[in-house]
Protein backbone atom coordinates (compact mmCIF):
# COMPACT_ATOMS: atom_id res chain seq x y z
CA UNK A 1 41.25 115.47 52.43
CA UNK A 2 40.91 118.89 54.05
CA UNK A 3 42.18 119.36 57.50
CA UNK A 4 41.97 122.18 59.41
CA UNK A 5 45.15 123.64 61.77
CA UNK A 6 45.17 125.28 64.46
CA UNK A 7 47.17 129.39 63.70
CA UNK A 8 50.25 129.42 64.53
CA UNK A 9 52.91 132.61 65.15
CA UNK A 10 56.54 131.86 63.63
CA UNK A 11 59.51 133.92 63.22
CA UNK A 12 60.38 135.40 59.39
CA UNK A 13 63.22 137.29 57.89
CA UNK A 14 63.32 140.75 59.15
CA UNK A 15 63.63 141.83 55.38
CA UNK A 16 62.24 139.50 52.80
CA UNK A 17 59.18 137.93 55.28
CA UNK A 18 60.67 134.22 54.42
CA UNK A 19 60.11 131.24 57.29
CA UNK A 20 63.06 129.02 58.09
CA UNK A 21 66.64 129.31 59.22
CA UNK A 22 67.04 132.03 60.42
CA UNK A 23 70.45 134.21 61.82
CA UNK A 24 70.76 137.44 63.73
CA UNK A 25 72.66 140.23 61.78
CA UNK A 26 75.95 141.07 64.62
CA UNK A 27 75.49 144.94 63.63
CA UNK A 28 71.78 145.46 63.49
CA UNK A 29 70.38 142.62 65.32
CA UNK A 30 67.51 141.90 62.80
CA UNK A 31 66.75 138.11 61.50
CA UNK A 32 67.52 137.17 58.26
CA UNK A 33 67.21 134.45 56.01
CA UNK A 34 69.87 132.39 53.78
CA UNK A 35 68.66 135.32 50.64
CA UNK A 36 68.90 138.10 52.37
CA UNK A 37 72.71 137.05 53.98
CA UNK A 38 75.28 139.71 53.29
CA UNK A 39 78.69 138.48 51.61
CA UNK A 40 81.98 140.11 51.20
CA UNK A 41 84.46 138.82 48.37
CA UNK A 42 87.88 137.80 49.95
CA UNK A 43 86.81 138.02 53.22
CA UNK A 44 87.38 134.03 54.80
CA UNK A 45 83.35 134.75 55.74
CA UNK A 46 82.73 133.28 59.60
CA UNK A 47 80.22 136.27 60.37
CA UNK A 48 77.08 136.89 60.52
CA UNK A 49 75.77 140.11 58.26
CA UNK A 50 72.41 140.95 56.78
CA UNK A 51 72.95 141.90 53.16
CA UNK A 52 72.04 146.01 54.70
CA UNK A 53 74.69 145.78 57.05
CA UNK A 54 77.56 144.49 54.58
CA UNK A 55 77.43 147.58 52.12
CA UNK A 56 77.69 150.21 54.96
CA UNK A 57 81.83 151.56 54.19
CA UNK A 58 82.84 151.00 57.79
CA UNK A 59 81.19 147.25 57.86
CA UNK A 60 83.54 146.63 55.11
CA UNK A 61 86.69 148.16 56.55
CA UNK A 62 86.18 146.50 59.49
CA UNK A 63 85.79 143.55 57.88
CA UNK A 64 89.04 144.45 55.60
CA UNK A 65 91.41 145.28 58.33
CA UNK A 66 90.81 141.66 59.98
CA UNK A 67 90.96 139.63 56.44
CA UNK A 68 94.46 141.02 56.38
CA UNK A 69 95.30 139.23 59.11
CA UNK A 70 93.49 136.15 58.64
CA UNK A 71 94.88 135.64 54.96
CA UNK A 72 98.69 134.14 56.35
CA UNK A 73 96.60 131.71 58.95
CA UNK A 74 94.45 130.69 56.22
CA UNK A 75 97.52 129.87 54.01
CA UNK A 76 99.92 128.31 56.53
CA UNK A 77 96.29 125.99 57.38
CA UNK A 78 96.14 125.13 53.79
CA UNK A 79 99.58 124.27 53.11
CA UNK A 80 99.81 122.01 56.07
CA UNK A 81 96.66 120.02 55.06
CA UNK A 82 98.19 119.74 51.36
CA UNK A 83 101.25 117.89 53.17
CA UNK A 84 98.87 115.35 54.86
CA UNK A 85 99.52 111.74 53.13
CA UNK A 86 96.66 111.05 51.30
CA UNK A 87 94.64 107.58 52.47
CA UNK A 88 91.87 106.83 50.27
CA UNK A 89 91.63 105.35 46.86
């Protein structure tokens, strides 16, 4: 069966034209989807980067400067949970 819909606008990735989830890039400001996210190695993540945006030098030593501190929090978390008793089977 053949139905016919109505057009429809809808928001895409500001880089790879992709529908769906979609996040704003914090340096730029364009949308992009899950394949166009930037990542940076060692970095704990929590941000939200278009892959453009993550291989600019000072993105990266911005980002660098605050892993630094971030690394002891992130180990003192994980010990602690590694101490909790463990409860199921």
């Amino acid at each position: 069966m053949k139905i016919t819909k109505p057009a429809e606008e809808i928001e895409v990735c500001d880089f790879c034209s992709t529908g769906g989830y979609l996040q704003k890039c914090t340096v730029c400001g364009q949308q992009f989807c899950f394949h166009c996210e930037g990542s940076v190695m060692c970095s704990w993540g929590f941000f939200h980067l278009c892959e453009e945006c993550v291989q600019r030098e000072d993105v990266q030593k911005t980002i660098g400067r605050y892993t630094r501190q971030l690394t002891p929090i992130y180990e003192k978390r994980t010990k602690a949970l590694k101490r909790l008793k463990r409860i199921h089977k």
